[in-house]
PDB file of N, CA and C in Angstrom:
ATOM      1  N   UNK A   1       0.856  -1.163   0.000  1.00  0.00           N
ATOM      2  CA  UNK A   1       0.000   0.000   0.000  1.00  0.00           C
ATOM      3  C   UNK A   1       0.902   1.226   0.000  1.00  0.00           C
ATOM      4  N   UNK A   2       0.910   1.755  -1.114  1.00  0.00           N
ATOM      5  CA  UNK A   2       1.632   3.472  -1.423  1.00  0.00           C
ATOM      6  C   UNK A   2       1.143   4.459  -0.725  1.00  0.00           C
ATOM      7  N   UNK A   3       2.030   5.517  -0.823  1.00  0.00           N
ATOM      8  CA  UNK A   3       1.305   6.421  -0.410  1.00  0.00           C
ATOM      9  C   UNK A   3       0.037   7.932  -1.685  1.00  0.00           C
ATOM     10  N   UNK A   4       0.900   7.002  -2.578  1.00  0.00           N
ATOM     11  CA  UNK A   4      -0.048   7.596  -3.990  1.00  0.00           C
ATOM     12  C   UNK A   4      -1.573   8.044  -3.777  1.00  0.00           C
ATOM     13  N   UNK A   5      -2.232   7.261  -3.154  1.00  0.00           N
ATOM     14  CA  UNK A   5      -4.009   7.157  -3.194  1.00  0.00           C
ATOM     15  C   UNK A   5      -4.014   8.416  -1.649  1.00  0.00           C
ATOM     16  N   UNK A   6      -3.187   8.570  -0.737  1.00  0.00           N
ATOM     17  CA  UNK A   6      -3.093   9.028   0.187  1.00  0.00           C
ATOM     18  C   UNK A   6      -3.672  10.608   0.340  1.00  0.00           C
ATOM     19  N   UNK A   7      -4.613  11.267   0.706  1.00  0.00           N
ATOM     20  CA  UNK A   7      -4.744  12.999   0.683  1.00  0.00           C
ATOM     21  C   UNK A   7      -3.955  13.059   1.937  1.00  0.00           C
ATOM     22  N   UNK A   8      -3.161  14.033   1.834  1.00  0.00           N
ATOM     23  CA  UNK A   8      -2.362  14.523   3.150  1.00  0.00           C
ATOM     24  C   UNK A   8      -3.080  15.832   3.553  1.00  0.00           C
ATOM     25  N   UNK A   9      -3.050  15.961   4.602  1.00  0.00           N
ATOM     26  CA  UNK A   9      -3.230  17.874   4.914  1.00  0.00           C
ATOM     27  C   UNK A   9      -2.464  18.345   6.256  1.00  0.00           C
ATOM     28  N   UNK A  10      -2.116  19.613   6.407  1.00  0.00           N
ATOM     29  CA  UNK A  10      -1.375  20.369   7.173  1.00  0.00           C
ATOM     30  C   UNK A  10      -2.554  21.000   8.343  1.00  0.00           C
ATOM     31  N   UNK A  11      -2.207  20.680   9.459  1.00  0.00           N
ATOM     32  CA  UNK A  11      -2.769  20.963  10.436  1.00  0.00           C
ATOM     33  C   UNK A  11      -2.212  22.064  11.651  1.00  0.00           C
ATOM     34  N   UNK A  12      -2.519  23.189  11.584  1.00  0.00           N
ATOM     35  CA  UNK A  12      -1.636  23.791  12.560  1.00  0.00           C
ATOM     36  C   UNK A  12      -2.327  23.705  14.441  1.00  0.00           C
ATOM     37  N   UNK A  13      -1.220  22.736  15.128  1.00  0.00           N
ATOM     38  CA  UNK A  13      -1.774  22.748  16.812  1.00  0.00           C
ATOM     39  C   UNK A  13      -0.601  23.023  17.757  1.00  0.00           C
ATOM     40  N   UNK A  14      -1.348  23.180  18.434  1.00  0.00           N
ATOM     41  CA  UNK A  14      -0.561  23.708  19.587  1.00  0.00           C
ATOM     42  C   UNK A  14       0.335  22.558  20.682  1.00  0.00           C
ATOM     43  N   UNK A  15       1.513  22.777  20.936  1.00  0.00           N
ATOM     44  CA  UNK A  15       2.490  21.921  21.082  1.00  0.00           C
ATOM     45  C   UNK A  15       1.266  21.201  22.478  1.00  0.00           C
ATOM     46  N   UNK A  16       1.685  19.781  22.228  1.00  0.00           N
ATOM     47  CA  UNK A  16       1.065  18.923  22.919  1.00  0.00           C
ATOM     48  C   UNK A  16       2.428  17.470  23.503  1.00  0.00           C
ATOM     49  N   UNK A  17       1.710  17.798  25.538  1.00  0.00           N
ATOM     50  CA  UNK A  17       2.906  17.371  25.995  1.00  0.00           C
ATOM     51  C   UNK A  17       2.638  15.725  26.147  1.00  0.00           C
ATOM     52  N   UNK A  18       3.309  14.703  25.934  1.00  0.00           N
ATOM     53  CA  UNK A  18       3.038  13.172  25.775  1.00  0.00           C
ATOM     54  C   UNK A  18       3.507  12.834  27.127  1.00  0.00           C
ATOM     55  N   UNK A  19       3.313  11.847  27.560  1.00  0.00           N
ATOM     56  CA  UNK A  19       3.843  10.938  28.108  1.00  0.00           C
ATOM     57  C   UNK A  19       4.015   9.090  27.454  1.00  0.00           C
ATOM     58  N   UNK A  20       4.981   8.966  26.952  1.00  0.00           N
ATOM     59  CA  UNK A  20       5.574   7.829  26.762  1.00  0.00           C
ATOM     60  C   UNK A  20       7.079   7.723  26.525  1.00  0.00           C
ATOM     61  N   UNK A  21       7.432   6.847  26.720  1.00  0.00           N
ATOM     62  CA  UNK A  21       9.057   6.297  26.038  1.00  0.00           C
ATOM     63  C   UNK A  21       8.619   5.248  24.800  1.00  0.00           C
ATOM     64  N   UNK A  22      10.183   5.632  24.066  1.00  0.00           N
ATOM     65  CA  UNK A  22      10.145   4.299  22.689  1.00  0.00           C
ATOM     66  C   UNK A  22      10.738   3.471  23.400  1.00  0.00           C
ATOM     67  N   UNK A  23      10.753   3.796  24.626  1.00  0.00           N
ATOM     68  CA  UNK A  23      11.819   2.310  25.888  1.00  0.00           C
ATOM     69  C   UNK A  23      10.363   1.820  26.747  1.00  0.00           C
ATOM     70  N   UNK A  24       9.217   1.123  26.232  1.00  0.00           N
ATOM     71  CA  UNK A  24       8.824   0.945  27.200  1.00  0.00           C
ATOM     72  C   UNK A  24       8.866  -0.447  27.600  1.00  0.00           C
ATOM     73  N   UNK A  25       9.103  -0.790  28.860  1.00  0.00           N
ATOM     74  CA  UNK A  25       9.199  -2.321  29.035  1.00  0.00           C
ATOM     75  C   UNK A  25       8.040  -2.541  30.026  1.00  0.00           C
ATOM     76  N   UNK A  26       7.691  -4.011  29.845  1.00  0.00           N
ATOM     77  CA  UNK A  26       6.343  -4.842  30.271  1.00  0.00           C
ATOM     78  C   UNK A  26       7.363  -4.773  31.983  1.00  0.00           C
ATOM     79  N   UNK A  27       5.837  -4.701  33.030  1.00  0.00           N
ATOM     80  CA  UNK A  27       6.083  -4.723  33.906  1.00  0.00           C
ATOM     81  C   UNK A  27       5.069  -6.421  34.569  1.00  0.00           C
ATOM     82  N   UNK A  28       4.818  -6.189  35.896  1.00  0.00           N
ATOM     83  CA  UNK A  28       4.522  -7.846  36.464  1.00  0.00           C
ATOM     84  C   UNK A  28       2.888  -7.690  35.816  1.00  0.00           C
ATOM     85  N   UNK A  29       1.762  -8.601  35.616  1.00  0.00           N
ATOM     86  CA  UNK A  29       0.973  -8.472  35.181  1.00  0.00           C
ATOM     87  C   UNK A  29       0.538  -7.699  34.398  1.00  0.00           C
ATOM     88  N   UNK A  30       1.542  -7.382  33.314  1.00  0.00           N
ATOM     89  CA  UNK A  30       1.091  -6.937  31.701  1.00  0.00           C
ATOM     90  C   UNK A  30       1.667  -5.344  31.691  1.00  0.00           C
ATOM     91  N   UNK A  31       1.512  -4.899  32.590  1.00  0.00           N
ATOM     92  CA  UNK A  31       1.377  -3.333  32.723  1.00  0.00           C
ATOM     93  C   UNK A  31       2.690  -2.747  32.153  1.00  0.00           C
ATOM     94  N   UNK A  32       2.687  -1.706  31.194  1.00  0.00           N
ATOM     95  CA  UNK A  32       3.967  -0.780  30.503  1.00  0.00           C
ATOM     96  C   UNK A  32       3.831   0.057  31.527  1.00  0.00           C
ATOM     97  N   UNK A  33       4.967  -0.119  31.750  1.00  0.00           N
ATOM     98  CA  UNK A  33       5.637   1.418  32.569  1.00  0.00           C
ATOM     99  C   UNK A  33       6.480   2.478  31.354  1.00  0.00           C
ATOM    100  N   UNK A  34       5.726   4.003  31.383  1.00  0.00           N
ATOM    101  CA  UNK A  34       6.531   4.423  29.971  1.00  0.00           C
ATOM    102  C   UNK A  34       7.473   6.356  31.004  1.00  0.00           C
ATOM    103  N   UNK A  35       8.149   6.408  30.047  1.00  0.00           N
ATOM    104  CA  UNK A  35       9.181   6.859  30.930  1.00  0.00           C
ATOM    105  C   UNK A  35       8.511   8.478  30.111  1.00  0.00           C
ATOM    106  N   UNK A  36       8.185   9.500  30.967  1.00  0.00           N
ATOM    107  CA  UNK A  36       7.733  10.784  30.387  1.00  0.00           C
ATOM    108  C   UNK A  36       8.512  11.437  29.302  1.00  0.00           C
ATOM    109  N   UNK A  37       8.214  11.675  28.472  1.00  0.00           N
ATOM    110  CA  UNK A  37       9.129  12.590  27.472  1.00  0.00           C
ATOM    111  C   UNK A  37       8.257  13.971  26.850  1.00  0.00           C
ATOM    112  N   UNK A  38       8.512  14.929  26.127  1.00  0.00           N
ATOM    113  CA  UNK A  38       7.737  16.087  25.594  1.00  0.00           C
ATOM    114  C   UNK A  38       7.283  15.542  24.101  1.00  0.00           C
ATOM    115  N   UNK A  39       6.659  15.485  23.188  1.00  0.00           N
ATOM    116  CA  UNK A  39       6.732  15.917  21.878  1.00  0.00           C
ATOM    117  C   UNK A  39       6.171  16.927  21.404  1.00  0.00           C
ATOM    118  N   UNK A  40       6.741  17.934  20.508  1.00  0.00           N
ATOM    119  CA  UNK A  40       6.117  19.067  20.044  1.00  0.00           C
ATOM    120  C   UNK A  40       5.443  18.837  18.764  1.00  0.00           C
ATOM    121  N   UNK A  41       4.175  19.123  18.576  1.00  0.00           N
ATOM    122  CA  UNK A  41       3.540  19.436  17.582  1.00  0.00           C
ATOM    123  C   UNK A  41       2.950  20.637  17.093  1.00  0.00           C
ATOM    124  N   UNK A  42       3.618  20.724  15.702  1.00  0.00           N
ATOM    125  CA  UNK A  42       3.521  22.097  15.104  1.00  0.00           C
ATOM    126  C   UNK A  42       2.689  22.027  14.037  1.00  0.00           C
ATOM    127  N   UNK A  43       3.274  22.272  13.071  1.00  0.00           N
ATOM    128  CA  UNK A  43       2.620  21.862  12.100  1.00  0.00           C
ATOM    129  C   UNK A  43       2.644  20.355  11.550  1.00  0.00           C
ATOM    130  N   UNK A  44       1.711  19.636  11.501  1.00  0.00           N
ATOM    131  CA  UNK A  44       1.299  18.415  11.608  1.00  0.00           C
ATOM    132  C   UNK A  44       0.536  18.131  10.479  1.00  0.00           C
ATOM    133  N   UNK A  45       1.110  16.686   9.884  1.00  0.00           N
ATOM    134  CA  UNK A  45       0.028  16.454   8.693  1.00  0.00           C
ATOM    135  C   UNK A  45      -1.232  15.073   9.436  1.00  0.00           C
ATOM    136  N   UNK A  46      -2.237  15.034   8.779  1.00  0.00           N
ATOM    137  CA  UNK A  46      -2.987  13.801   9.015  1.00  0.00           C
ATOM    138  C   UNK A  46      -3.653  13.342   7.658  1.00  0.00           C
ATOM    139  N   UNK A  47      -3.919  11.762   8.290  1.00  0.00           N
ATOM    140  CA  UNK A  47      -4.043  11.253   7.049  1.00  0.00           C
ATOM    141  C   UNK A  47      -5.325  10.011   7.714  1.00  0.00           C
ATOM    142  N   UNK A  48      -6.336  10.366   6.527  1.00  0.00           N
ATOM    143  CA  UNK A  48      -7.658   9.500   6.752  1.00  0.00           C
ATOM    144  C   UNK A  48      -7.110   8.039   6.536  1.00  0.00           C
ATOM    145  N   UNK A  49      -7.971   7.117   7.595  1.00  0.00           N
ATOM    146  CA  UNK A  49      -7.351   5.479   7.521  1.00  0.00           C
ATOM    147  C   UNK A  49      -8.280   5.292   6.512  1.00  0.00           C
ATOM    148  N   UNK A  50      -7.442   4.174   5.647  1.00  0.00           N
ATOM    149  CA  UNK A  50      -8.689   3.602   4.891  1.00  0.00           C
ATOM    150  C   UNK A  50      -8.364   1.817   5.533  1.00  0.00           C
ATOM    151  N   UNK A  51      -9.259   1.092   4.731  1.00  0.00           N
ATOM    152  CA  UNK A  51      -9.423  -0.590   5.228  1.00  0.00           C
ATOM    153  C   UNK A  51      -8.000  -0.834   5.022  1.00  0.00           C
ATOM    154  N   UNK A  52      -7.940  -1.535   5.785  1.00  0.00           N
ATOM    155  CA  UNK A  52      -6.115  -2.467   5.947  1.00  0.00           C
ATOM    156  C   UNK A  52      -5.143  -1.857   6.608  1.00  0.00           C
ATOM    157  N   UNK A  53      -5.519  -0.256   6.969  1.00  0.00           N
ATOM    158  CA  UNK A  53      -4.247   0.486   7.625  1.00  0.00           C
ATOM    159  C   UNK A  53      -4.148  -0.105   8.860  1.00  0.00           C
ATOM    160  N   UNK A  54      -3.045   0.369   9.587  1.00  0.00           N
ATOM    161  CA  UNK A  54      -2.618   0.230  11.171  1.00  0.00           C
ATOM    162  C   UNK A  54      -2.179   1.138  11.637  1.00  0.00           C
ATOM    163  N   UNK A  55      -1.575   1.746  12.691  1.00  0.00           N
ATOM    164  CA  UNK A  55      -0.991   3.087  12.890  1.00  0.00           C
ATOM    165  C   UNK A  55       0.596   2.891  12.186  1.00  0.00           C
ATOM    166  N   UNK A  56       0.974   1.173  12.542  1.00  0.00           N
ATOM    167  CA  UNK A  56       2.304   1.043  12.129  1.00  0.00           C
ATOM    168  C   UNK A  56       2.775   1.462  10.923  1.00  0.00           C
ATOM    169  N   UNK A  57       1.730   0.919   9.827  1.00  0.00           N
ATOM    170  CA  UNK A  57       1.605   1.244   8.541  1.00  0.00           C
ATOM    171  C   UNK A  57       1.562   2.760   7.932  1.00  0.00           C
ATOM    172  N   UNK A  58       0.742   3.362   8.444  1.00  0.00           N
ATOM    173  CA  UNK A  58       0.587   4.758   8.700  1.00  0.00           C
ATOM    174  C   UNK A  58       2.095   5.473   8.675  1.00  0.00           C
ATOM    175  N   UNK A  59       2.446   4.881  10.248  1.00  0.00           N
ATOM    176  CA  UNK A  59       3.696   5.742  10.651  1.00  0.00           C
ATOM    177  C   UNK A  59       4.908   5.482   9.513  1.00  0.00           C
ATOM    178  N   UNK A  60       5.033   4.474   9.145  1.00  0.00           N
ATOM    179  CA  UNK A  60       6.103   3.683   8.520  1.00  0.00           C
ATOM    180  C   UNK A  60       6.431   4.593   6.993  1.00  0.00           C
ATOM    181  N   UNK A  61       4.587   4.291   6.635  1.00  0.00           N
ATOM    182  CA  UNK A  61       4.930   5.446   5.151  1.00  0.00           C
ATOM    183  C   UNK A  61       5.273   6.771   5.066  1.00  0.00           C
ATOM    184  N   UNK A  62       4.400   7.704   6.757  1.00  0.00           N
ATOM    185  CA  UNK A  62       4.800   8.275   6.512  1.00  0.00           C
ATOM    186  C   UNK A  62       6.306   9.469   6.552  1.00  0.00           C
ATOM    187  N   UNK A  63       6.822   8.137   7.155  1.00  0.00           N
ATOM    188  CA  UNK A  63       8.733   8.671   7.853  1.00  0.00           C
ATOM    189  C   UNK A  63       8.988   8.343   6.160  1.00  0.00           C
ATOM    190  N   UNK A  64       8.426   7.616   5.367  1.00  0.00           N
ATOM    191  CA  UNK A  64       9.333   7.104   4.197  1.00  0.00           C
ATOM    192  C   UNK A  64       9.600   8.319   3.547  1.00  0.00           C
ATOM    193  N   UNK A  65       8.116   8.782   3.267  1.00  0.00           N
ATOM    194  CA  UNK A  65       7.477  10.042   2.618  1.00  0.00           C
ATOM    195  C   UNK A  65       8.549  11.203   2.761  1.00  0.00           C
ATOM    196  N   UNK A  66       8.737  11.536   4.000  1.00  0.00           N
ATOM    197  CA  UNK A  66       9.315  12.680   5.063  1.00  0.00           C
ATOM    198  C   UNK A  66      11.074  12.633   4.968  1.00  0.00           C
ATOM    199  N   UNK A  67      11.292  11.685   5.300  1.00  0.00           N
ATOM    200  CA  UNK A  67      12.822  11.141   4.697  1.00  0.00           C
ATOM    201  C   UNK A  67      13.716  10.602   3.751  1.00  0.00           C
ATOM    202  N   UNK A  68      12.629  10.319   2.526  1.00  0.00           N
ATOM    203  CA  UNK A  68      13.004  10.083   1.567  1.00  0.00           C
ATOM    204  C   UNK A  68      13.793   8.794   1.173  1.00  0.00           C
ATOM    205  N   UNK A  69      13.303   7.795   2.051  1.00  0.00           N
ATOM    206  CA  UNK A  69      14.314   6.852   2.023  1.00  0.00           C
ATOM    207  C   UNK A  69      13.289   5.686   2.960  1.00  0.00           C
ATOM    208  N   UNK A  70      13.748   4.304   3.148  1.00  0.00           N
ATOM    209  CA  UNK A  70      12.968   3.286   3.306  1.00  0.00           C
ATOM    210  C   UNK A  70      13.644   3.717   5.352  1.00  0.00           C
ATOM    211  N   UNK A  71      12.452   3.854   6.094  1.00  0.00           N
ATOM    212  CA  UNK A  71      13.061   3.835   7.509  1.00  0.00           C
ATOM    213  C   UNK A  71      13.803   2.788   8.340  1.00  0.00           C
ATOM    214  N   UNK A  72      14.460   2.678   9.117  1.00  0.00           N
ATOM    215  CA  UNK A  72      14.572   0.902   9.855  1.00  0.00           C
ATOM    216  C   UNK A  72      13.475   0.830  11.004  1.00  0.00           C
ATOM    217  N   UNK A  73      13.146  -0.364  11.401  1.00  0.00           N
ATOM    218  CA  UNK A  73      12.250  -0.643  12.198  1.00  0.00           C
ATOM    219  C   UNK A  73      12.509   0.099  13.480  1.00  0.00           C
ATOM    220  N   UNK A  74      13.471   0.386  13.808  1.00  0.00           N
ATOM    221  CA  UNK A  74      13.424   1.225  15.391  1.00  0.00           C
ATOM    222  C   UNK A  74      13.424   2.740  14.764  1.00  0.00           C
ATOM    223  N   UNK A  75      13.466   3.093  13.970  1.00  0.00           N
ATOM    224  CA  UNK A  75      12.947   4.650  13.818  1.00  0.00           C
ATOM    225  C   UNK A  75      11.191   4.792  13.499  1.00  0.00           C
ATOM    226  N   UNK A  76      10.971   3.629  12.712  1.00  0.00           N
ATOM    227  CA  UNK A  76       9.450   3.620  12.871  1.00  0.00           C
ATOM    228  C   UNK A  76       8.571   3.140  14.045  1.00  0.00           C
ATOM    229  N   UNK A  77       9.290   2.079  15.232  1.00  0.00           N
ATOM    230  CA  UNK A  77       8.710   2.694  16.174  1.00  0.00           C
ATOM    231  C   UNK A  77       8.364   3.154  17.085  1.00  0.00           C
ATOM    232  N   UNK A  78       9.763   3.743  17.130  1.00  0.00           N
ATOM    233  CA  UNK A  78       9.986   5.645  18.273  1.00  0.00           C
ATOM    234  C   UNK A  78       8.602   5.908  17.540  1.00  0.00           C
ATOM    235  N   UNK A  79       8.776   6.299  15.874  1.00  0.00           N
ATOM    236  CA  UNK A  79       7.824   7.590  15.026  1.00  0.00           C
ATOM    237  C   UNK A  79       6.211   6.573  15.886  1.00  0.00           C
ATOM    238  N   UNK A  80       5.991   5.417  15.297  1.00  0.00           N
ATOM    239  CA  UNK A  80       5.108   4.437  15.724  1.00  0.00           C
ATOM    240  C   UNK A  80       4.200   5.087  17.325  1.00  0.00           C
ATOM    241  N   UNK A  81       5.032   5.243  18.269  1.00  0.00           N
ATOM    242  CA  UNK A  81       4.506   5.494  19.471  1.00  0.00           C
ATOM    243  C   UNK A  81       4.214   7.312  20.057  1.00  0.00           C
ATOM    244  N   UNK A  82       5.162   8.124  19.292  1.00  0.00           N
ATOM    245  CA  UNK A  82       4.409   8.961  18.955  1.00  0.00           C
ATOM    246  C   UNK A  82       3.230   9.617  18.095  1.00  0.00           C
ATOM    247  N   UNK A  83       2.836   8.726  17.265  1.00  0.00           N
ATOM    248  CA  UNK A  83       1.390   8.819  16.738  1.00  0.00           C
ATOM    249  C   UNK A  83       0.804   8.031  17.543  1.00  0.00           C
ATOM    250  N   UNK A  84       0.640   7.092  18.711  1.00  0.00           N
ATOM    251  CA  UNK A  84      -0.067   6.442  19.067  1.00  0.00           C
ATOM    252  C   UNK A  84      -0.869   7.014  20.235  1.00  0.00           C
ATOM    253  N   UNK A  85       0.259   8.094  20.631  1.00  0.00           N
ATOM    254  CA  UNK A  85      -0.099   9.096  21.922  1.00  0.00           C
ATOM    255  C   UNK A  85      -0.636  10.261  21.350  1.00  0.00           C
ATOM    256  N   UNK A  86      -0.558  10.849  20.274  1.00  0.00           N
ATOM    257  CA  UNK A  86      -0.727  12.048  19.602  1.00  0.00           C
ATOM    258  C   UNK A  86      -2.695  11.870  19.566  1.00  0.00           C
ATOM    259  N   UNK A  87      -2.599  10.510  19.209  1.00  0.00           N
ATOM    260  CA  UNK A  87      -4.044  10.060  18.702  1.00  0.00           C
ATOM    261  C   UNK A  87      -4.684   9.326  19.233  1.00  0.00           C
ATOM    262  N   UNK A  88      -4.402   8.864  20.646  1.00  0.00           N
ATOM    263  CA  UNK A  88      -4.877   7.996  21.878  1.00  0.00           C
ATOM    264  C   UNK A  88      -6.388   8.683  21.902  1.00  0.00           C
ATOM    265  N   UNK A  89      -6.536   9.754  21.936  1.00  0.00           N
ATOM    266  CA  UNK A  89      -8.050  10.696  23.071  1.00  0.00           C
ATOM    267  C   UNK A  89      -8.900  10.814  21.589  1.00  0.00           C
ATOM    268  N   UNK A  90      -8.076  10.901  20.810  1.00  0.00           N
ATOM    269  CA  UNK A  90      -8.939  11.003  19.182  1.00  0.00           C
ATOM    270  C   UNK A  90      -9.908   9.721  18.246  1.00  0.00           C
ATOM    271  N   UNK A  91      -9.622   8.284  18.885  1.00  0.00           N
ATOM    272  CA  UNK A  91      -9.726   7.527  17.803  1.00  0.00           C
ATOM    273  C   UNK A  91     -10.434   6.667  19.020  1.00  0.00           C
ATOM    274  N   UNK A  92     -11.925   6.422  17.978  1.00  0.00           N
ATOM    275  CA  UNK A  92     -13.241   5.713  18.571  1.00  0.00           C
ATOM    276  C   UNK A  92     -12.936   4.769  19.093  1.00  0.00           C
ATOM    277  N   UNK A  93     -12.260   4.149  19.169  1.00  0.00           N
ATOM    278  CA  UNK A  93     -12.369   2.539  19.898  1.00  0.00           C
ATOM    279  C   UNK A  93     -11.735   2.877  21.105  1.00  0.00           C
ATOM    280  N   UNK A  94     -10.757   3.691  21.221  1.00  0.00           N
ATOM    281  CA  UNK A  94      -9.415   4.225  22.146  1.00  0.00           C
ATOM    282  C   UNK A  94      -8.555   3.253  22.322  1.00  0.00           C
ATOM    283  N   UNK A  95      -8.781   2.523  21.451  1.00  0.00           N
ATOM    284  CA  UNK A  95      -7.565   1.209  21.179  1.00  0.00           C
ATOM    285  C   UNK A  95      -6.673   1.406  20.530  1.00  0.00           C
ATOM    286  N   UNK A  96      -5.747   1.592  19.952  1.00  0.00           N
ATOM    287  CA  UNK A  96      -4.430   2.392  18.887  1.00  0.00           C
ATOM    288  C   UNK A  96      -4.396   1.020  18.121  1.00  0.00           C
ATOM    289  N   UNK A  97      -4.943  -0.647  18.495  1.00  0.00           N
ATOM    290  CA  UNK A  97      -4.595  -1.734  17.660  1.00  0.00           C
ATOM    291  C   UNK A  97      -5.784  -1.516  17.047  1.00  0.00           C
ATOM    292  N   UNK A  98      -7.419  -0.643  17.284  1.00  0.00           N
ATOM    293  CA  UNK A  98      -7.901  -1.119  16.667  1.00  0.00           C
ATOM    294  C   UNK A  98      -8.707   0.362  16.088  1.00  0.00           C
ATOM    295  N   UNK A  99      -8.618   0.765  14.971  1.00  0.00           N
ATOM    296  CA  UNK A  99      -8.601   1.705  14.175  1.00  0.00           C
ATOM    297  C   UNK A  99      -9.605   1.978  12.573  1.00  0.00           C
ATOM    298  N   UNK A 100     -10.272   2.595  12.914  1.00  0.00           N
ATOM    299  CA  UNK A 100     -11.646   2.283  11.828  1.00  0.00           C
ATOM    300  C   UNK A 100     -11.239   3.291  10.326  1.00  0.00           C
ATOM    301  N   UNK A 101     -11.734   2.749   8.856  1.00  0.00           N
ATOM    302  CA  UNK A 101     -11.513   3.625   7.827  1.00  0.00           C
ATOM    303  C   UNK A 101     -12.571   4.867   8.098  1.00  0.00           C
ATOM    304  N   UNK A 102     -11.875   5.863   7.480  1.00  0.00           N
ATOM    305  CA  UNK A 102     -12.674   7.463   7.759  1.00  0.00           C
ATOM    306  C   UNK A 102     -12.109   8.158   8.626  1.00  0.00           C
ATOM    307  N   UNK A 103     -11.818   7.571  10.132  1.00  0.00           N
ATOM    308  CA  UNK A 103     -10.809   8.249  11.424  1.00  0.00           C
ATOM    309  C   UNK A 103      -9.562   8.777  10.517  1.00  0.00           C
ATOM    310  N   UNK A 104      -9.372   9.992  11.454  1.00  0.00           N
ATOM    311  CA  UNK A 104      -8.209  10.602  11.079  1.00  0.00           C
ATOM    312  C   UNK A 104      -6.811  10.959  12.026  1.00  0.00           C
ATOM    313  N   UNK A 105      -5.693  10.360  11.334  1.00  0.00           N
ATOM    314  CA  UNK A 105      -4.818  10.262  12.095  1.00  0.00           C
ATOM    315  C   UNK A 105      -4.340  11.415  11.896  1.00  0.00           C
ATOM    316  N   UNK A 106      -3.716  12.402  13.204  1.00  0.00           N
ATOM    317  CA  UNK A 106      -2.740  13.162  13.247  1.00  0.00           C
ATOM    318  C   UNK A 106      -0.974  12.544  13.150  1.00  0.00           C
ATOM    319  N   UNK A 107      -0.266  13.009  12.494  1.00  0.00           N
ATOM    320  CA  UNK A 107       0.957  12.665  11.851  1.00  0.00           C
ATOM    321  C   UNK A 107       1.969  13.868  12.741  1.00  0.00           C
ATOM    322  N   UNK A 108       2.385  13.629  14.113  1.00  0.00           N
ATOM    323  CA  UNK A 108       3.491  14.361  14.823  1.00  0.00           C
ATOM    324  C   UNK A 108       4.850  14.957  13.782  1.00  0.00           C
ATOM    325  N   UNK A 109       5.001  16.022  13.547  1.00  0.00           N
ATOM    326  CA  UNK A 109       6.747  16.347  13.073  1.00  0.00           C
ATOM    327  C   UNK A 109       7.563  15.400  12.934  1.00  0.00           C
ATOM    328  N   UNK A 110       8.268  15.437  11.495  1.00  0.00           N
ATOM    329  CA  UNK A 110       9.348  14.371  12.048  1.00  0.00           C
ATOM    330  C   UNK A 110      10.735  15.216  12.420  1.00  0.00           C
ATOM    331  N   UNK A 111      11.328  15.280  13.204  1.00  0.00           N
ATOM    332  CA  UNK A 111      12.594  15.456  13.050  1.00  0.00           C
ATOM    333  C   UNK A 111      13.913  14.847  12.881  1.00  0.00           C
TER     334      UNK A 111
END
């Protein structure tokens, strides 16, 4: 799946503070413990899910897009878990595994 069929758009918001780490490790009965960090969001693109997406998928194309180049799996998913927090309070199920076509993902800065 390309990003060809994809509408992008530019969203301007106001820096929004996260709490997670791309370090998070499983604690005793399931529970992530995630270590606080900031991410700033500025200008931000989002992109409508259609059938078959995931956030992974999402994130993956769009670092490709942004960097010009195929990402490795640990840069997609640092990028991965900051869209997952960006879009936690936004997306109907409030599940980040489980994600409906039409919802719209916000796409954090890459730097």
């Amino acid at each position: 799946m390309g990003c060809a069929g994809r509408r992008w758009a530019v969203l301007s918001m106001a820096t929004v503070g996260i709490i997670l780490s791309p370090m998070a490790r499983a604690e005793s009965g399931g529970i992530r413990n995630y270590v606080p960090i900031s991410i700033a969001v500025g200008e931000s693109d989002s992109v409508v899910v259609e059938k078959g997406d995931h956030l992974w998928s999402i994130s993956a194309e769009h670092l490709e897009q942004r960097m010009a180049r195929h990402p490795r799996d640990m840069e997609v998913a640092s990028y991965w878990h900051q869209v997952i927090e960006v879009n936690r309070h936004r997306l109907q199920s409030g599940d980040p595994d489980l994600i409906y076509p039409g919802e719209t993902v916000l796409l954090p800065e890459v730097g």
